[in-house]
C-alpha atoms as a PDB file:
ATOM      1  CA  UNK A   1       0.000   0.000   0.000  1.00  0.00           C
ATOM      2  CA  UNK A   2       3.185   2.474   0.706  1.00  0.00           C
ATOM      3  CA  UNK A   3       4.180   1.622  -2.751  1.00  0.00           C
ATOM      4  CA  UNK A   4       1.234   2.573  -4.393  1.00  0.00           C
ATOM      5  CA  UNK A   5       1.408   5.708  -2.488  1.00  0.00           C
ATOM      6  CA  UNK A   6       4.963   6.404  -3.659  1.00  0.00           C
ATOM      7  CA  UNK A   7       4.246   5.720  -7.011  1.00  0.00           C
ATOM      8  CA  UNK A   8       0.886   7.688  -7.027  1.00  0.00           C
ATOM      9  CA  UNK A   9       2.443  10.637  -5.726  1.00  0.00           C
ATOM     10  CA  UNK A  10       5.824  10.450  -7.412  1.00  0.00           C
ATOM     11  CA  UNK A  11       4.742  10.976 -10.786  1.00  0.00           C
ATOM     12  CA  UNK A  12       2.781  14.501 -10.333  1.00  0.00           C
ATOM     13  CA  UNK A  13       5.883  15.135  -8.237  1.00  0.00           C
ATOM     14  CA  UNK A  14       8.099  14.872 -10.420  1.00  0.00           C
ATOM     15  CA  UNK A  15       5.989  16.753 -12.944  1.00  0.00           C
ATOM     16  CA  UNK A  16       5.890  19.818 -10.530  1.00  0.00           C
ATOM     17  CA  UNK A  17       9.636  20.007 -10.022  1.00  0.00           C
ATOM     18  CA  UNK A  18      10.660  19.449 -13.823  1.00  0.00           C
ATOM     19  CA  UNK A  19       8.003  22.473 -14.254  1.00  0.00           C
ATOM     20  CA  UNK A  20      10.043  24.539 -11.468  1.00  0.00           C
ATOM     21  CA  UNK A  21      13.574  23.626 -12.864  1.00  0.00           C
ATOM     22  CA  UNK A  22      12.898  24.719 -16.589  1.00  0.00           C
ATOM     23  CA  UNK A  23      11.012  27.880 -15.677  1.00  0.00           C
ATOM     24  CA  UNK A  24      13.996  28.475 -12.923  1.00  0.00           C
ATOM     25  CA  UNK A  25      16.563  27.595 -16.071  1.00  0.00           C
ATOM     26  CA  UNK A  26      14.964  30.006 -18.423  1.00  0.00           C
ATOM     27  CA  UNK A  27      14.725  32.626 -16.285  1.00  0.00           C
ATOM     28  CA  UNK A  28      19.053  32.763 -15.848  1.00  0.00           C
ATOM     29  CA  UNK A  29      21.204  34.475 -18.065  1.00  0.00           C
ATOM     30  CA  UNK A  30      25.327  34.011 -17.838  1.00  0.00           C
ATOM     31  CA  UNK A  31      26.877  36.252 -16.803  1.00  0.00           C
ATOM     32  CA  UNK A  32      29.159  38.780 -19.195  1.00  0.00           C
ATOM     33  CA  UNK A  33      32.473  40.086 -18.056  1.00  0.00           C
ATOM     34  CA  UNK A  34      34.104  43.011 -20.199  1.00  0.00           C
ATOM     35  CA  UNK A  35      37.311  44.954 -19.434  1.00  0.00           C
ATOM     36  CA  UNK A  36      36.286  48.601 -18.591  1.00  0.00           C
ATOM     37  CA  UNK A  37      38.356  51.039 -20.361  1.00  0.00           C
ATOM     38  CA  UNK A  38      40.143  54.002 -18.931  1.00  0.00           C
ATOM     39  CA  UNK A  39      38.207  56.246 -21.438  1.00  0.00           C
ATOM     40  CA  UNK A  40      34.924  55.059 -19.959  1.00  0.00           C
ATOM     41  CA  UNK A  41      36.072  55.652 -16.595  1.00  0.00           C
ATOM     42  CA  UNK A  42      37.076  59.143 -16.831  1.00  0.00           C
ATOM     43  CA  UNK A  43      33.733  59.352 -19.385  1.00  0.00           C
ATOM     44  CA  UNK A  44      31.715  58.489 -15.847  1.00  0.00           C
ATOM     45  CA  UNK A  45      33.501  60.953 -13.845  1.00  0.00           C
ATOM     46  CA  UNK A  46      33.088  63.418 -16.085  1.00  0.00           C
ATOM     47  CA  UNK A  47      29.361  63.053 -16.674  1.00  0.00           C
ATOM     48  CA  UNK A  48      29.507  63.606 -12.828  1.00  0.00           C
ATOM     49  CA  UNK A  49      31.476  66.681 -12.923  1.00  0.00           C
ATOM     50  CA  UNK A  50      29.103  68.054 -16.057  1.00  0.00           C
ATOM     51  CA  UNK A  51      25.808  67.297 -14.031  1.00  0.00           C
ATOM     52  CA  UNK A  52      27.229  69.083 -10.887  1.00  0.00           C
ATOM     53  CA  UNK A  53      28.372  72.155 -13.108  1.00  0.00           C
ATOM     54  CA  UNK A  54      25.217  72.037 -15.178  1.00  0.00           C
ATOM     55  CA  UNK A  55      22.992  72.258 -12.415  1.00  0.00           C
ATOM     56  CA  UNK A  56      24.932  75.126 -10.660  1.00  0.00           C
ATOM     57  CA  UNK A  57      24.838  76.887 -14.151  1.00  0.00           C
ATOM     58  CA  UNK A  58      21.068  76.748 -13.802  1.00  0.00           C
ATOM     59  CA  UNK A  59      20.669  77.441 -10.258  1.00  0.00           C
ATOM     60  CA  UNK A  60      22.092  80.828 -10.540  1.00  0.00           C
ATOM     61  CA  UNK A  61      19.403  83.993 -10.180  1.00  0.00           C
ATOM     62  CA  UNK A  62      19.378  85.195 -13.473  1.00  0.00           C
ATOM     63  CA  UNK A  63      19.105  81.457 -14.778  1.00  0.00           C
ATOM     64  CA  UNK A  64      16.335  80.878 -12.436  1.00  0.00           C
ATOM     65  CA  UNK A  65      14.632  84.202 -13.349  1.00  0.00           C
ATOM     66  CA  UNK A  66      14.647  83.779 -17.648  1.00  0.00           C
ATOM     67  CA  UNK A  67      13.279  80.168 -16.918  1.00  0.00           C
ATOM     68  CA  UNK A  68      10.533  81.642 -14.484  1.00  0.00           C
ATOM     69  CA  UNK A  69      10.078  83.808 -17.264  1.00  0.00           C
ATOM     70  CA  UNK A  70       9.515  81.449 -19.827  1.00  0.00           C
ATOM     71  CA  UNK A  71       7.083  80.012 -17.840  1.00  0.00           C
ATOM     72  CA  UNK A  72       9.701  76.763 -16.054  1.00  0.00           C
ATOM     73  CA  UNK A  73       9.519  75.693 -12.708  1.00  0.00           C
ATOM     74  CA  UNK A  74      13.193  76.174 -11.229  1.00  0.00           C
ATOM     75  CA  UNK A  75      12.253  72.644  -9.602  1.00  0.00           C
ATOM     76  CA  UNK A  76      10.970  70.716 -12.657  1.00  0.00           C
ATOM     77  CA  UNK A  77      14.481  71.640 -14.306  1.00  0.00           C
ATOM     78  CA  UNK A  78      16.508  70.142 -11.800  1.00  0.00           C
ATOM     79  CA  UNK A  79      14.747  66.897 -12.070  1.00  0.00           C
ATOM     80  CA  UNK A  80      14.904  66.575 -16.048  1.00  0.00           C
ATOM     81  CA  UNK A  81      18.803  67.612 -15.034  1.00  0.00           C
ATOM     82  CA  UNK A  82      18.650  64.569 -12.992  1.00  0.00           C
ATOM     83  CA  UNK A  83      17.038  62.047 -15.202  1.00  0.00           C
ATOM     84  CA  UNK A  84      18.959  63.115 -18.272  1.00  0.00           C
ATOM     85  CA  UNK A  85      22.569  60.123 -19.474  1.00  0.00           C
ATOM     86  CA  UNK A  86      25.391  60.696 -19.233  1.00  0.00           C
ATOM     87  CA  UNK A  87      25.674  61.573 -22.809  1.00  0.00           C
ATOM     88  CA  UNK A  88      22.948  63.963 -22.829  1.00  0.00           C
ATOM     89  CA  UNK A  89      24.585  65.902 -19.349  1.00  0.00           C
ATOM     90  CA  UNK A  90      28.100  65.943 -21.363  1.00  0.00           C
ATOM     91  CA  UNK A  91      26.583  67.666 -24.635  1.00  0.00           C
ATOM     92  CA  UNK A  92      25.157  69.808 -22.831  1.00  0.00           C
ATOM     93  CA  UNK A  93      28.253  70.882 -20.371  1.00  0.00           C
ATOM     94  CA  UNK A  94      30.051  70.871 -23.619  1.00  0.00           C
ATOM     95  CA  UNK A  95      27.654  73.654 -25.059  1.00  0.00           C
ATOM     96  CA  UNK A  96      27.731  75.556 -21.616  1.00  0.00           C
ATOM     97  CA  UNK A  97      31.807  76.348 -21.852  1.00  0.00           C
ATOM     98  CA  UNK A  98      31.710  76.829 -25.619  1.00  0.00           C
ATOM     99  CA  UNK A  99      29.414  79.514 -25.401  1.00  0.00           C
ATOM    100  CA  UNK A 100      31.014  82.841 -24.871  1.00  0.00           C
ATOM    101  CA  UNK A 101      30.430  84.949 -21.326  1.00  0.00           C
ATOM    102  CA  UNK A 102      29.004  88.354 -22.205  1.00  0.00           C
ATOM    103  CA  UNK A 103      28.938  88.105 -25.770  1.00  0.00           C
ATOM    104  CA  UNK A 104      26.473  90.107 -26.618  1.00  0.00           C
ATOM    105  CA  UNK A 105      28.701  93.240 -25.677  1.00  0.00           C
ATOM    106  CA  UNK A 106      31.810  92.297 -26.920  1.00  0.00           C
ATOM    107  CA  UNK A 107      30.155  91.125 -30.273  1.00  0.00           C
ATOM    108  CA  UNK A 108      28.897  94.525 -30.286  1.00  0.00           C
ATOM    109  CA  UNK A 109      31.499  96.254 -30.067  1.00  0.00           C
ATOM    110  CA  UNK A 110      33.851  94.318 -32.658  1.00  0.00           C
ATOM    111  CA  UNK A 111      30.689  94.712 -35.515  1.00  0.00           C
ATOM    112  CA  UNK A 112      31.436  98.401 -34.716  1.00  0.00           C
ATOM    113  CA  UNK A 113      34.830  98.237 -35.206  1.00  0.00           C
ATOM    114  CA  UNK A 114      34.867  96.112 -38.168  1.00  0.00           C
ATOM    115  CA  UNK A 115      32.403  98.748 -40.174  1.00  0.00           C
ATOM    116  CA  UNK A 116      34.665 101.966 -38.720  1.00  0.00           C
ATOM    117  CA  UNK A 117      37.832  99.930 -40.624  1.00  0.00           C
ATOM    118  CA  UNK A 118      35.934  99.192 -43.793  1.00  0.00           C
ATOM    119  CA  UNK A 119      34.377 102.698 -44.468  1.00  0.00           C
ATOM    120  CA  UNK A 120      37.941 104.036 -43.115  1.00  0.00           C
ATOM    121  CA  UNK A 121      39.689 102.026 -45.884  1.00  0.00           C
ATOM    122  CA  UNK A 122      37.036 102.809 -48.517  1.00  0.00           C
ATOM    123  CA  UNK A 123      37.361 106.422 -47.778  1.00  0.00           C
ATOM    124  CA  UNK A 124      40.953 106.408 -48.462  1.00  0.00           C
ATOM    125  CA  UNK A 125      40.782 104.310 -51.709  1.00  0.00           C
ATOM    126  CA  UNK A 126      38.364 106.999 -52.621  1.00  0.00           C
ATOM    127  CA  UNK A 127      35.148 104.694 -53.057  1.00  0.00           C
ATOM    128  CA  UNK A 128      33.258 106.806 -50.454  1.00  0.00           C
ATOM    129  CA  UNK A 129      33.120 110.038 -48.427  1.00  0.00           C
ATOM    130  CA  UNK A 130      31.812 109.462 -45.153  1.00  0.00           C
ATOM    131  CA  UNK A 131      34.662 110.534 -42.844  1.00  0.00           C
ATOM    132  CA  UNK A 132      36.086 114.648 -43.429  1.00  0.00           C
ATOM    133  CA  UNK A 133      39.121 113.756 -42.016  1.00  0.00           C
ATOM    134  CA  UNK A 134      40.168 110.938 -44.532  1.00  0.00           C
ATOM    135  CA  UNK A 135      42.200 112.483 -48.006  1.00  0.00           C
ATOM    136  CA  UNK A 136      41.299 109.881 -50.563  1.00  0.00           C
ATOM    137  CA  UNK A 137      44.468 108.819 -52.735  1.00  0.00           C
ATOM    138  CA  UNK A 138      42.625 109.038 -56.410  1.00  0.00           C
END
């Protein structure tokens, strides 16, 4: 009577744990190993470094104030900062330093320069006649 017990039971027993081993053997990948390269390391710190100095770029008052402007929450700005890669954070730090500090002024100021040259020079080849000082050599 133990036997047929046993046997009874064995078979749907069996069934259950060959059901729990294949759906626990699907489930596992192997593992993959690569060597990290120094260029991705200093990538990583960098993307650090870029988040820190892109958010302090846009915490700054008159940051804060053209984004209030445009109708952005200071706070909703740090949290896409947040959530953007690393690759994202880095084009964007990248786009921070390249841009010129007070350009607007200096570009200004070198447009006016550039025009005072060229009418100065035409004036003395004796193409125009804007400045009285100038004697053109024609």
């Amino acid at each position: 009577m133990r036997e047929t017990i046993v046997r009874f039971l064995a078979k749907p027993l069996c069934v259950v744990l060959m059901f729990c081993f294949v759906t626990v053997d699907v489930g596992l990948r192997p593992a993959q190993a690569g060597m990290i390269t120094t260029e991705a390391i200093v990538a990583m710190e960098n993307a650090d470094e870029a988040r820190v100095r892109v958010s302090a770029f846009l915490a700054r008052e008159d940051v804060e104030a053209a984004m209030i402007d445009h109708g952005v929450a200071a706070a909703e700005v740090q949290q896409r900062v947040a959530a953007l890669s690393d690759a994202e954070i880095l084009r964007i730090a990248r786009h921070i330093d390249e841009l010129p500090a007070g350009a607007s002024f200096g570009a200004i100021i070198g447009a006016l320069l550039f025009v005072f040259i060229v009418l100065l020079v035409t004036d003395i080849l004796g193409f125009t006649k804007v400045f009285p000082f100038t004697v053109p050599v024609r």
